[in-house]
Protein backbone atom coordinates (compact mmCIF):
# COMPACT_ATOMS: atom_id res chain seq x y z
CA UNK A 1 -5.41 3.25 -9.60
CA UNK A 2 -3.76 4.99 -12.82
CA UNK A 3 -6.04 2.98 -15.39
CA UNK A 4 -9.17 4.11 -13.12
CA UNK A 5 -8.11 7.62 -13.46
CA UNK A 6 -7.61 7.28 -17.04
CA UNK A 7 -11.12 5.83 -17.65
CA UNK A 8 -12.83 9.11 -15.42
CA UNK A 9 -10.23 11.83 -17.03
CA UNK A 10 -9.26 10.39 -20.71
CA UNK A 11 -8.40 13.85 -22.46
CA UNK A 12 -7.29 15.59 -19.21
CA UNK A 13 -3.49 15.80 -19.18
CA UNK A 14 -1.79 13.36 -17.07
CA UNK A 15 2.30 14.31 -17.63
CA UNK A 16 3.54 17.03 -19.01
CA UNK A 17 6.84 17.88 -19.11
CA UNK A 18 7.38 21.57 -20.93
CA UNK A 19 8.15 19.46 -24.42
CA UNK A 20 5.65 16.27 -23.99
CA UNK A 21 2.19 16.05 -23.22
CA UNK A 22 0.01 13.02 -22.78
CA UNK A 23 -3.57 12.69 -21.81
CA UNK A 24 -4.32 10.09 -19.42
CA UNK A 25 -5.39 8.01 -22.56
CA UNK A 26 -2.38 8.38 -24.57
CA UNK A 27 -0.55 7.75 -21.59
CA UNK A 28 -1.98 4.64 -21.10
CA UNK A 29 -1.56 3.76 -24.85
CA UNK A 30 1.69 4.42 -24.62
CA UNK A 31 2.05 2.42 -21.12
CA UNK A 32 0.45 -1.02 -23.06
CA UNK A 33 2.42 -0.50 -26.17
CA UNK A 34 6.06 -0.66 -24.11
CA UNK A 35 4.98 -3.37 -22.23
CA UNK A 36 4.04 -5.23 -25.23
CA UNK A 37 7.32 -5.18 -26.34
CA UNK A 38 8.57 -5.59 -23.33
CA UNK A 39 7.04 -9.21 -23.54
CA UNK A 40 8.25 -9.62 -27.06
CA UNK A 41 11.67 -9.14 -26.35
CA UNK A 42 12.57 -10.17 -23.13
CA UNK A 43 11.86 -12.49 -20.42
CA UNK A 44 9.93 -12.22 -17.08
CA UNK A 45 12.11 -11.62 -14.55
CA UNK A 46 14.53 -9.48 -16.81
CA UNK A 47 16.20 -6.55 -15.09
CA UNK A 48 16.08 -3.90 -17.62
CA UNK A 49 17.54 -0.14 -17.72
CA UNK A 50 16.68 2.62 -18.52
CA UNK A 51 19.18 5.67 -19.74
CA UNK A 52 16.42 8.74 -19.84
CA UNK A 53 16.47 11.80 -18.23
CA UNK A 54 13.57 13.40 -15.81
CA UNK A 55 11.16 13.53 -18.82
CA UNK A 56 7.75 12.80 -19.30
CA UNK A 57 9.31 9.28 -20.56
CA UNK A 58 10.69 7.97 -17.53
CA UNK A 59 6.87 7.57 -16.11
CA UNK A 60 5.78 5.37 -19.13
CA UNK A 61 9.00 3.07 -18.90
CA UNK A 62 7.94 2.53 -14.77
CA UNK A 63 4.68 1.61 -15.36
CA UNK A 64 5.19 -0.79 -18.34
CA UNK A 65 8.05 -2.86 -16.12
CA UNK A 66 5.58 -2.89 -13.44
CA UNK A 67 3.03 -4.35 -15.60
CA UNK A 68 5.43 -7.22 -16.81
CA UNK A 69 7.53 -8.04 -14.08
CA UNK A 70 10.59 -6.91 -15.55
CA UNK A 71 12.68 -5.34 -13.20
CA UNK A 72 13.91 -1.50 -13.52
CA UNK A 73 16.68 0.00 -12.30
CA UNK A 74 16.54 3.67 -14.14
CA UNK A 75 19.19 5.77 -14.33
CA UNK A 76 18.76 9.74 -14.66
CA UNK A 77 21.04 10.82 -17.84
CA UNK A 78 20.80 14.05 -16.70
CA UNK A 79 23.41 13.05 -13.50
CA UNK A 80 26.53 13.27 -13.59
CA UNK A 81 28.31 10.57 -15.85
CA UNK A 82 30.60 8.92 -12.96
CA UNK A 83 27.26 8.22 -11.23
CA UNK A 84 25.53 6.97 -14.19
CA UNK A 85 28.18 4.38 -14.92
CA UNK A 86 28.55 3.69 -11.10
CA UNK A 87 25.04 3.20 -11.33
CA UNK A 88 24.91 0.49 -14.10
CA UNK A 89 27.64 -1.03 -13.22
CA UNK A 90 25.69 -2.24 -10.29
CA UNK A 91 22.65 -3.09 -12.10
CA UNK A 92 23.52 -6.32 -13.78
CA UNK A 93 21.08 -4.95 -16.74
CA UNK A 94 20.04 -7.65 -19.52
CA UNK A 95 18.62 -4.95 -21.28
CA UNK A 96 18.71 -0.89 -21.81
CA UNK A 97 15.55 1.00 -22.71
CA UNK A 98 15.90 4.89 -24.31
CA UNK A 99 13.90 7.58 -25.37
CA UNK A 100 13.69 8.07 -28.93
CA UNK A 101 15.14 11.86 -29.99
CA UNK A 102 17.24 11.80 -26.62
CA UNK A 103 21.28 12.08 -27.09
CA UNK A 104 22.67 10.52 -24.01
CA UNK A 105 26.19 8.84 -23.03
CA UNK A 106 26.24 5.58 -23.55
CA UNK A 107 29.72 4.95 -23.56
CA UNK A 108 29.47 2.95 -20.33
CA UNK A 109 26.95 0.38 -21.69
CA UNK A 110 28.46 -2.50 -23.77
CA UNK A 111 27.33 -2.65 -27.26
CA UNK A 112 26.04 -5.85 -26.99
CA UNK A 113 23.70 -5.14 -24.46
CA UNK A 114 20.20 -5.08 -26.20
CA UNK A 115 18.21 -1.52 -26.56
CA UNK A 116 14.78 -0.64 -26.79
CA UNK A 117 14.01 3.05 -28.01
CA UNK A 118 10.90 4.50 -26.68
CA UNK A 119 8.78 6.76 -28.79
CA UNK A 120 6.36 8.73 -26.54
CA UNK A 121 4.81 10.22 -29.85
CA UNK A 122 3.56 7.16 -31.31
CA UNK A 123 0.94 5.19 -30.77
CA UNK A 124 0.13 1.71 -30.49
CA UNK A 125 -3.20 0.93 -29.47
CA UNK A 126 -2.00 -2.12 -27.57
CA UNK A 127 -3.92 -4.53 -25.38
CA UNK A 128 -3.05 -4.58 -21.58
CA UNK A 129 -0.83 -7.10 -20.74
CA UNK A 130 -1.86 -10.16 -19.20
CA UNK A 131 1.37 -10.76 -16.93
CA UNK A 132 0.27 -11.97 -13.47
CA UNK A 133 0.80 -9.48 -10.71
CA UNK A 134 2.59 -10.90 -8.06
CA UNK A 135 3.37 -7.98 -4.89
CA UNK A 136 6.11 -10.21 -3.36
CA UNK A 137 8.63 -9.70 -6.62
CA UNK A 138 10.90 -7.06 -6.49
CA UNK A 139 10.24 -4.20 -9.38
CA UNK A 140 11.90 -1.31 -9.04
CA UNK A 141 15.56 -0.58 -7.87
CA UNK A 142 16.75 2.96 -6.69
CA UNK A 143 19.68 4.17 -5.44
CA UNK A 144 20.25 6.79 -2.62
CA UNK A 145 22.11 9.87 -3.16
CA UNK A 146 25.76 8.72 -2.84
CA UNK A 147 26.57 12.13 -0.60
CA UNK A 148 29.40 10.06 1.00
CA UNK A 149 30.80 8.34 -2.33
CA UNK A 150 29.53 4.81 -3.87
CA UNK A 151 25.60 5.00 -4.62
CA UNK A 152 23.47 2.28 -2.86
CA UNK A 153 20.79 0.28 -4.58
CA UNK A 154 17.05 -0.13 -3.01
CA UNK A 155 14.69 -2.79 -4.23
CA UNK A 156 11.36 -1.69 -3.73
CA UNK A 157 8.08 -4.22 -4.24
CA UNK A 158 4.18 -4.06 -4.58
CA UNK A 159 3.69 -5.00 -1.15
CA UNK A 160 3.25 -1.28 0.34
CA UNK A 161 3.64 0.95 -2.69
CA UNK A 162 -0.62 1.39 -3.56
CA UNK A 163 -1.26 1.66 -0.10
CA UNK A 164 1.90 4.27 0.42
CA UNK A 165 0.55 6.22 -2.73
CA UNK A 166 -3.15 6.20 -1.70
CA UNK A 167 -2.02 7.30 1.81
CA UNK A 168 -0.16 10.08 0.37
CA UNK A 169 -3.88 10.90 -1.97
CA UNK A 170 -5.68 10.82 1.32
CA UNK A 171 -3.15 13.00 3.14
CA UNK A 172 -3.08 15.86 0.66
CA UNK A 173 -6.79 15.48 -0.15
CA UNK A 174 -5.17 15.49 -4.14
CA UNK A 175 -7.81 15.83 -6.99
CA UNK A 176 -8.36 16.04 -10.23
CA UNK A 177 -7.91 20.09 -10.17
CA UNK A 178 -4.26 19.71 -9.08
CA UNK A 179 -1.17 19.95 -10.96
CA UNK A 180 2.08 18.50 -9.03
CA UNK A 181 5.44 19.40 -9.56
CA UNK A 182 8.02 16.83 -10.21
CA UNK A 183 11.67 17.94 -9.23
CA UNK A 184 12.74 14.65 -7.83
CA UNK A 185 14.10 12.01 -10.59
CA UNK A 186 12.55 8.46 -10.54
CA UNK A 187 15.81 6.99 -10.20
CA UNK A 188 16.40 8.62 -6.51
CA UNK A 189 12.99 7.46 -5.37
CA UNK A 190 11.00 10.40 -7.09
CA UNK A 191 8.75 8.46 -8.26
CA UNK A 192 5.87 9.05 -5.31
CA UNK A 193 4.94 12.11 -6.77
CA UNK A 194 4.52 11.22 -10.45
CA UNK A 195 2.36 7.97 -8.98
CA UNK A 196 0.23 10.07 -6.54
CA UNK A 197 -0.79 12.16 -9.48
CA UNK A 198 -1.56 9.66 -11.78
CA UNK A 199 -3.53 7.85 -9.21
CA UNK A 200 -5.36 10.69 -8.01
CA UNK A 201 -6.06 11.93 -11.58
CA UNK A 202 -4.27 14.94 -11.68
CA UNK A 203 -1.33 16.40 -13.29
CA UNK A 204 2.30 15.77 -12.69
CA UNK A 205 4.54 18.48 -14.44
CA UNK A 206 8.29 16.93 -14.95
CA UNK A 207 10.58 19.23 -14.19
CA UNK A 208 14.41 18.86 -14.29
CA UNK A 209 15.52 22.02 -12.35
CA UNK A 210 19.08 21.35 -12.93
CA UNK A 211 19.28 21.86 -16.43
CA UNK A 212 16.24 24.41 -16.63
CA UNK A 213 17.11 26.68 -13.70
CA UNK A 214 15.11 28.13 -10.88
CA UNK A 215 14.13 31.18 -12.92
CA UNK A 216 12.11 28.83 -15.34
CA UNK A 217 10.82 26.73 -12.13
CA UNK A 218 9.46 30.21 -11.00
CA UNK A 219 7.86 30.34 -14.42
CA UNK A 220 6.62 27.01 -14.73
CA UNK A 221 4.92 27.05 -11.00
CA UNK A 222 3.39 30.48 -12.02
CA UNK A 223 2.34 29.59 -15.84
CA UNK A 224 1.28 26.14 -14.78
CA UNK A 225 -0.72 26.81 -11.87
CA UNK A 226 1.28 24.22 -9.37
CA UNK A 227 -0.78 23.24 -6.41
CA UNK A 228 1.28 21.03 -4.65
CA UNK A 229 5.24 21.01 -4.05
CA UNK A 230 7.46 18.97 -2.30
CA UNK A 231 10.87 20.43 -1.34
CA UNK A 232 14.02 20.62 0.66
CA UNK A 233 14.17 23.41 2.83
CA UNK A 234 17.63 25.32 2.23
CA UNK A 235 16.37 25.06 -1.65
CA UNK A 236 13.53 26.89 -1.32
CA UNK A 237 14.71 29.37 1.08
CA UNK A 238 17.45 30.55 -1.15
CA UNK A 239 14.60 30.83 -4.57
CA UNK A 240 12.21 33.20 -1.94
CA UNK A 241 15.30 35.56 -1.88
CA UNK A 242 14.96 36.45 -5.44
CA UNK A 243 12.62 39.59 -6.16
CA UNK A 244 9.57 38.71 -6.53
CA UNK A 245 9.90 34.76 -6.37
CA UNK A 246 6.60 34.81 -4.06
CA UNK A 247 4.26 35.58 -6.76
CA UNK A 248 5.11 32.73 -8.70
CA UNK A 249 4.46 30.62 -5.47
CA UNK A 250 0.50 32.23 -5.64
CA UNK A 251 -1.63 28.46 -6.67
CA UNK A 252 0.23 26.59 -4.46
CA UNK A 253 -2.16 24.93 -1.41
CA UNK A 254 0.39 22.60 -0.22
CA UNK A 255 3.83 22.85 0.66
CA UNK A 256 5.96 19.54 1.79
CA UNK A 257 8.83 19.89 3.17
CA UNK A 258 11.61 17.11 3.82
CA UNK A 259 15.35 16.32 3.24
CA UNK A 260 17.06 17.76 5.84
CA UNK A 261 16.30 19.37 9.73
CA UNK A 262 14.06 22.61 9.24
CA UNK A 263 14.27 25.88 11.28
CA UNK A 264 11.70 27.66 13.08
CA UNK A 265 12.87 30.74 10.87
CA UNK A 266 12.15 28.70 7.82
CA UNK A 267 8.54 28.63 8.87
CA UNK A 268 8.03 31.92 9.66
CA UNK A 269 9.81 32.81 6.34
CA UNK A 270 7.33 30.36 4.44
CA UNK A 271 4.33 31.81 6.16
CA UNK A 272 5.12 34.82 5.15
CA UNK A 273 5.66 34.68 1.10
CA UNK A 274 3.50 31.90 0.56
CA UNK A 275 -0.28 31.88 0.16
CA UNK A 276 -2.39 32.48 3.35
CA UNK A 277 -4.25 29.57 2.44
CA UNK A 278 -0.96 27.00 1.53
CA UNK A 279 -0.81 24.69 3.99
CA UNK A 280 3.02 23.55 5.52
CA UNK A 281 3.50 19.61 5.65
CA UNK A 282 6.75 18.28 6.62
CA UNK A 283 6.78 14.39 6.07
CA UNK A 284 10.57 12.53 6.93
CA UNK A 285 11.08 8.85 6.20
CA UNK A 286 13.61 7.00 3.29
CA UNK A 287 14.05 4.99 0.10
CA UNK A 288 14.75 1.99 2.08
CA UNK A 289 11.70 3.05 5.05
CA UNK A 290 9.43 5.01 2.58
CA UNK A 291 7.41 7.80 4.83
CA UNK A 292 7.62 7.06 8.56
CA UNK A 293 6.65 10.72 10.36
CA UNK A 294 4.46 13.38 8.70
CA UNK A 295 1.99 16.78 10.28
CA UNK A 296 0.60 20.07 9.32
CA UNK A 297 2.65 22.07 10.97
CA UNK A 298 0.90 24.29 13.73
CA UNK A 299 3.04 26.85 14.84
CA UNK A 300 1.95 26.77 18.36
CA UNK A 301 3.59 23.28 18.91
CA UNK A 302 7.04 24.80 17.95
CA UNK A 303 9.41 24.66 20.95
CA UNK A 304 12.60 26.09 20.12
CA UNK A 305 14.63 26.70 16.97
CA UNK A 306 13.99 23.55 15.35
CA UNK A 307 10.23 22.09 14.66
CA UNK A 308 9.43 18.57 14.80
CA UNK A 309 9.46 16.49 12.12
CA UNK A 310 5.48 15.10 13.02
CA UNK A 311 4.00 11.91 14.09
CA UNK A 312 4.19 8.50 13.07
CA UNK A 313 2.19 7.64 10.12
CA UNK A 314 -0.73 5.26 9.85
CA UNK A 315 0.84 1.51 9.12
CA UNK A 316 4.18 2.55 10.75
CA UNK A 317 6.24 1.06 13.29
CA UNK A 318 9.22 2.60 15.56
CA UNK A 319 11.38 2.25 17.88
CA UNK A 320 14.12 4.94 19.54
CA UNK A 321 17.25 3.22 21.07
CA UNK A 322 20.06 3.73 23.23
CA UNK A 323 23.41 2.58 22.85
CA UNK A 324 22.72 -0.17 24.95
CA UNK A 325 19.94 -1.80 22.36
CA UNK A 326 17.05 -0.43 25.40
CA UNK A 327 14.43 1.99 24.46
CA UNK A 328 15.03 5.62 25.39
CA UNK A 329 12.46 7.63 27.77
CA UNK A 330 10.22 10.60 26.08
CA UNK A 331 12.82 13.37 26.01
CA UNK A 332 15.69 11.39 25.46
CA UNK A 333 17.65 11.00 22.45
CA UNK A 334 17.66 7.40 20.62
CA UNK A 335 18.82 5.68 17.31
CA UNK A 336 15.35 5.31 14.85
CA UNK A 337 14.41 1.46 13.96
CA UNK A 338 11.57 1.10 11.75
CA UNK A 339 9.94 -1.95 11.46
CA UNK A 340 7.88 -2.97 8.16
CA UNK A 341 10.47 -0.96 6.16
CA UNK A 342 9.04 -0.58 2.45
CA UNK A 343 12.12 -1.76 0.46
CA UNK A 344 12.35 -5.48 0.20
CA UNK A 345 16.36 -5.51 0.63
CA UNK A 346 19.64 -3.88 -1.04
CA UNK A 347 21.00 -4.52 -4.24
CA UNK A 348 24.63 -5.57 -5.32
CA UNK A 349 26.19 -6.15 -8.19
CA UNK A 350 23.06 -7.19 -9.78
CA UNK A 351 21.43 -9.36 -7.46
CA UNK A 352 18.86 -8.83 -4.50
CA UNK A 353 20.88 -8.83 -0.66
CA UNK A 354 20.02 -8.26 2.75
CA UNK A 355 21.52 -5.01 3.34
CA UNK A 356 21.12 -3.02 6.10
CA UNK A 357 17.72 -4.67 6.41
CA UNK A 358 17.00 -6.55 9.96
CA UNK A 359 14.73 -9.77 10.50
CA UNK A 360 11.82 -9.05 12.13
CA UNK A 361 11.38 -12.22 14.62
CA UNK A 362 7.52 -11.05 14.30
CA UNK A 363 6.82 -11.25 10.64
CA UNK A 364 9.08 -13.40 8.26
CA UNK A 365 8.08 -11.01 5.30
CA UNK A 366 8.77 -7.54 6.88
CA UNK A 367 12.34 -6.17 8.29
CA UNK A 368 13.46 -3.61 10.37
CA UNK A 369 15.70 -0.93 9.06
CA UNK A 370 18.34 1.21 10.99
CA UNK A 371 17.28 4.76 9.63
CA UNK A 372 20.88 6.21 11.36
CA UNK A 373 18.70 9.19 12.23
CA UNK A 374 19.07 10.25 16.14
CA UNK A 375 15.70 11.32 17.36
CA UNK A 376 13.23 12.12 20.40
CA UNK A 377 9.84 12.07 21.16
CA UNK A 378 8.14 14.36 23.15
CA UNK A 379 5.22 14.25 25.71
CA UNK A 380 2.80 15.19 23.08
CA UNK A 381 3.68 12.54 20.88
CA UNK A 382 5.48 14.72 18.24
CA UNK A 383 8.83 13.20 17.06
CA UNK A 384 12.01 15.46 16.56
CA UNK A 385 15.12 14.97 14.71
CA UNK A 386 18.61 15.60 15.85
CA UNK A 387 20.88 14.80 13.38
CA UNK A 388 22.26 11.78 11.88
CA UNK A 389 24.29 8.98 14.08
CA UNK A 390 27.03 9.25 11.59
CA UNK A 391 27.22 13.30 11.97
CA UNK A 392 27.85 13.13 15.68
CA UNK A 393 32.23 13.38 15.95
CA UNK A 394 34.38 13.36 18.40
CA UNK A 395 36.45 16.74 19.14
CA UNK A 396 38.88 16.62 21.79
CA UNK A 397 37.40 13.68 22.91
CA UNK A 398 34.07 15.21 23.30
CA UNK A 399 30.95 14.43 21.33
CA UNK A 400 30.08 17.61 18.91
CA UNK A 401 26.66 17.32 16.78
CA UNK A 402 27.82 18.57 12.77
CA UNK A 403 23.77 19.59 12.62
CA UNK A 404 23.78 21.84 15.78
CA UNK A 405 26.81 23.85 14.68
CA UNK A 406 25.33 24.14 10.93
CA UNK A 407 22.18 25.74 12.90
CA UNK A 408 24.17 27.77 14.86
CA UNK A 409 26.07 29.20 12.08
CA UNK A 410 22.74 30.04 10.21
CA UNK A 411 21.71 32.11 13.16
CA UNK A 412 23.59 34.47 11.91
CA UNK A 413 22.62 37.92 10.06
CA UNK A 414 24.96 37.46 7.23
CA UNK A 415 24.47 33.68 6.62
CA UNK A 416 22.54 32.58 4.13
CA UNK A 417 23.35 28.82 3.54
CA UNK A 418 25.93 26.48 5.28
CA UNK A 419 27.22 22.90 5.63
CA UNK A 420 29.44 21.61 8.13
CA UNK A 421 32.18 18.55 7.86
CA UNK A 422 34.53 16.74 9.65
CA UNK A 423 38.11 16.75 8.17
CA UNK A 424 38.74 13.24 8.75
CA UNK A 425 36.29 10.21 9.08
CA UNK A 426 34.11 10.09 12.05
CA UNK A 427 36.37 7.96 14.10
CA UNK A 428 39.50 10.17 14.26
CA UNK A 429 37.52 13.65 13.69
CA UNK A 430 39.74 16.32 15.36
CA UNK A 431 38.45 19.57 13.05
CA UNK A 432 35.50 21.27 11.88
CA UNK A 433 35.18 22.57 8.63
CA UNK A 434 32.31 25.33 7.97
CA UNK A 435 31.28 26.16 4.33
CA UNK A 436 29.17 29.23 4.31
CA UNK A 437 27.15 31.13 1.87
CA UNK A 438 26.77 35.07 2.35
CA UNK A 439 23.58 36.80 1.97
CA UNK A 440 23.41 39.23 -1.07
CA UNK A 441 26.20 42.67 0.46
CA UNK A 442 26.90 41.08 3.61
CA UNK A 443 30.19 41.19 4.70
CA UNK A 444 32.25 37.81 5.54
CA UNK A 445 32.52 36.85 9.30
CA UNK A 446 36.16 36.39 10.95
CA UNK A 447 36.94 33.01 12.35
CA UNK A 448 36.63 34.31 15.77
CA UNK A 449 32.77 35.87 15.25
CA UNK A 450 31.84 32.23 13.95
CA UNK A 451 33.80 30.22 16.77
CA UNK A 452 31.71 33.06 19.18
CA UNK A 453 28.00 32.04 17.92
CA UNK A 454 28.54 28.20 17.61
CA UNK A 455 30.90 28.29 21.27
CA UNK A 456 27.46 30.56 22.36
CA UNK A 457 24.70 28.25 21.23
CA UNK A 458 26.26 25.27 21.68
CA UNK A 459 29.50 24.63 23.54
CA UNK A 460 33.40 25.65 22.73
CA UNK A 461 34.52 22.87 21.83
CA UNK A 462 32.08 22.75 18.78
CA UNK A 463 33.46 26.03 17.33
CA UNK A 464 34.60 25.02 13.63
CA UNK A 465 38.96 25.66 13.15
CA UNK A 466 37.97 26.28 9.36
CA UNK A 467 35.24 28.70 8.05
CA UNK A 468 35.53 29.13 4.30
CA UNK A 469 33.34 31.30 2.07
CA UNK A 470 32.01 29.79 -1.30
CA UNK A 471 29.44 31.36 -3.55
CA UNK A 472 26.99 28.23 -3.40
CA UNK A 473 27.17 24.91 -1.67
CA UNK A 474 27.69 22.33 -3.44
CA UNK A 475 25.04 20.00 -4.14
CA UNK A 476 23.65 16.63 -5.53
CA UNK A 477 21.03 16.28 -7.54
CA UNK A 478 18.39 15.28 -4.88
CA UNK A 479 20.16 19.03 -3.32
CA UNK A 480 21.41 17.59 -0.48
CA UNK A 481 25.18 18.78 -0.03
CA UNK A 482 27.74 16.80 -1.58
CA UNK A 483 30.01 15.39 1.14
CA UNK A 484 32.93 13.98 -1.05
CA UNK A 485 33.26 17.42 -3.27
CA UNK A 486 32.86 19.61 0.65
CA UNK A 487 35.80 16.81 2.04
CA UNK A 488 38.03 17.88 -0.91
CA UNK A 489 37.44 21.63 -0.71
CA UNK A 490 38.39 21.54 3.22
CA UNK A 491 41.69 19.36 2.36
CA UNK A 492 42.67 22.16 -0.54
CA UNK A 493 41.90 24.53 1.91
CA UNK A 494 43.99 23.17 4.47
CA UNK A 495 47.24 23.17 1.79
C-alpha cells in the first residue's frame, strides 16, 4: 500500500516531523537502504530494537523490519527510563538500531549488544528486498501502557494489519489532501496512524507532545493544516480551555476519540469549538484486539450522560458475558470477549506466549481475548461501556463502579479533571480515593459537597473517604492516568 502511494505521490511529503522531512520517495529510499543492512547484518528471524524517540525515524525502522522479517520491539526514548529498561529487558533483543544525531540512554543495553545507527539524511538508492513475506510470523511487539506497574508485551502479525489499516482509509475517507497528526508513539501501538497515512498517501506529522508542549501542538495543528486527529478525551478537553485553542483546531474534518469513557458534555463541548463541518468518531478496541466498536456520533442517539462507544466493526466478533460464562440479554451488563483478536499472543522474556489469548475451538489460527471491559448493548444495536472489570471494588461489601464516581465527580461546576482509586487492591478495597483538578478560580469542594454529588448520582456507599486536590493528574505517556504514581499519592496522603 505505502510503495503504491509512493509511486502516485513521489515528491509529496510523506513524514514530517518539525526537524525531518521525507517525500514519499526518499522515504522509501530510506525504507530499502535499512533493510539492506538489515540483511547484511543479521539473520531472519532476529528480534531487533530500536532506542528512538517519536521521530520521523521510528516509521523507517518499522517498515524495513517488516520487509525482512526481523522482529521489532521499539522502545520510545522519550519515556521514562525505568520503562525503557523494563521494556528491553523483556525483549530478548539480538540487536539495537538508533538514530544517527540522537543522544539517548543507553546505559541499560549491554555493550556487546550489536548497534545499527540510522541516518534518515542519507541516501542509499537501495534495491527492495527480496525477503519472502510470510503474514503468519510475528513482526512487531508492543507493549501496553503499564498504568498498574510491569509493561506487557503484544506480538502483532500480517494477518489483519493491511486489512485493519485499509479499513481505517475507508472509514475516514483519508486522501492525499490530508495531513494526520501523530501523538501516539509506535512503541504503544501508535503505529495505525503513521500506516494509514502512508497507505492512503497523505501526510503523517510526528509529534511528541510531551517534550514539545500543547502550546506548540496548537501551533503545529494550525501551521500544518491537520485534518485528522485522534485523541483521548480528558486531553483535549483540558487544551479547548486555553484562550483561543479553537482556532488552531479550524482544518480539522475528523475528530477520533478513544482511551477512556466519554461524556455527553464532552460532545457538546466539541461541537461547539470545533469546525461545523469536523465530524466526531469515537472508535474503542486494544493492542491485543486492535479496533472492535467504532460510529459517527449522532447526537440524537445519546441517552444519558455517557454516549456509546458505536457498533461492531466490519470483520469483528463479540461476545458479552455474565459471571456465569452465559451471554447477557440487550440491556444487561456483560464481560467483552472478542474473537479473531489481532495480536498473535503475549510476549515474555523474549519469546512468543499465550497470554491472555483464548483458543478459539472454531479456527485454530484465531483466539479470543478477554478485553476486561464491562459493557451493554442496546436495542438499537449500539454498544456502551461501563467501566473496566478490574475497576468495579467492593465497599462495605457492596459493589461500587471507580468510573461512575469519576463521572459523578466531573458533574461538578468546579471540576475540571479527576481520577478515582481504590486504596488497596481490588480484593480488600475498603476506601475511595478522589484526585481532582480545579477549573481555572474555582474554589476547592469540602469532603462532604463531593460525598453529596457521588452519594446523589450514584449511591452512598460510593462517596470517596479521600478527595485531594492536585494541580494536574498524573499521566502516562499514552495520557491515561498513572495508577501506581495516584496509589502512592493516596498512601502519603493517608500519613
Amino acid at each position: 500500500m505505502i510503495e503504491a502511494a509512493a509511486r502516485l505521490f513521489p515528491e509529496k511529503i510523506a513524514v514530517d516531523d518539525g526537524v525531518l522531512q521525507l517525500t514519499y520517495a526518499q522515504f522509501i529510499d530510506r525504507v530499502y537502504g535499512l533493510a539492506q543492512r538489515l540483511h547484511a547484518t543479521t539473520a531472519p528471524g532476529t528480534t531487533v530494537c530500536s532506542l528512538v524517540p517519536n521521530t520521523g525515524v521510528a516509521p523507517i525502522i518499522v517498515m524495513a523490519c517488516a520487509l525482512t522479517g526481523r522482529l521489532l520491539v521499539p522502545i520510545d526514548a522519550s519515556h521514562p527510563l525505568d520503562r525503557q529498561a523494563a521494556i528491553f529487558a523483556e525483549s530478548g533483543a539480538q540487536a539495537v538500531l538508533l538514530a544517527h544525531g540522537e543522544v539517548v540512554d543507553e546505559s541499560f543495553i549491554p555493550a556487546s549488544l550489536p548497534r545499527l545507527l540510522v541516518d534518515p539524511l542519507v541516501e542509499t538508492h537501495a534495491a527492495r528486498p527480496t525477503h519472502p513475506y510470510d503474514p503468519s510470523r510475528p513482526l512487531f511487539v508492543s507493549f501496553t501502557s503499564g498504568s498498574t506497574g510491569r509493561p506487557k508485551g503484544v506480538v502483532s502479525g500480517g494477518r489483519y494489519g493491511a486489512a485493519a489499516i485499509g479499513q481505517f482509509i475507508d472509514m475516514f475517507h483519508l486522501g492525499p489532501s490530508d495531513v494526520i497528526l501523530g501523538l501516539a508513539s509506535l512503541s504503544t501501538g501508535g503505529a495505525r496512524d503513521a500506516f494509514a497515512a502512508l497507505g492512503a498517501g497523505a501526510s503523517i506529522r510526528i509529534l511528541d507532545i510531551r517534550a514539545a508542549g500543547v502550546m506548540e501542538a496548537l501551533k503545529v495543528l494550525d501551521r500544518d493544516k491537520i485534518t485528522v486527529l485522534s485523541f483521548i478525551p480528558s486531553a483535549l478537553r483540558m487544551i479547548l480551555g486555553i484562550e483561543g485553542a479553537a482556532q488552531a483546531f479550524r482544518h480539522l474534518r475528523v475528530l477520533d476519540l478513544h482511551g477512556e469513557r466519554i461524556l455527553a458534555s464532552d460532545i457538546e463541548l466539541f461541537r461547539r469549538t470545533l469546525p461545523p463541518t469536523c465530524h466526531i468518531s469515537i472508535t474503542m478496541g486494544s493492542v491485543e484486539a486492535g479496533a472492535v466498536f467504532s460510529w459517527f456520533v449522532r447526537d440524537d442517539r445519546i441517552d444519558g450522560s455517557l454516549v456509546p462507544v458505536g457498533y461492531i466493526m466490519p470483520g469483528r466478533s463479540v461476545a458479552l458475558l455474565g459471571d456465569d460464562g452465559l451471554p447477557v440479554a440487550d440491556g444487561e451488563v456483560g464481560e467483552l470477549f472478542v474473537r479473531g483478536a489481532m495480536a498473535m499472543g503475549a510476549w515474555r522474556n523474549g519469546a512468543r506466549t499465550q497470554g491472555p489469548f483464548l483458543p478459539d475451538p472454531d479456527d485454530p489460527e484465531s483466539s479470543i481475548y478477554p478485553m476486561g471491559d464491562l459493557m451493554r448493548r442496546r436495542a438499537d444495536g449500539l454498544f456502551e461501556y461501563v467501566d473496566r472489570k478490574d475497576r468495579r471494588v467492593k465497599i462495605r461489601g457492596l459493589w461500587a463502579d471507580l468510573g461512575e464516581i469519576e463521572v459523578a465527580i466531573r458533574s461538578m461546576d468546579c471540576v475540571s479533571d479527576v481520577a478515582v482509586i481504590a486504596a488497596a487492591e481490588p480484593s480488600a478495597a475498603e476506601r475511595v480515593c478522589a484526585f481532582i483538578v480545579l477549573k481555572t478560580g474555582a474554589t476547592p469542594p469540602s469532603l462532604g459537597a463531593v460525598r453529596r454529588a457521588v452519594a446523589e448520582q450514584t449511591a452512598e456507599h460510593m462517596a470517596p473517604e479521600d478527595v485531594v486536590v492536585l494541580e494536574i493528574i498524573p499521566r502516562l505517556a499514552n495520557f491515561k492516568p498513572d495508577m501506581v504514581r495516584l496509589k502512592a499519592l493516596a498512601a502519603a496522603h493517608r500519613e
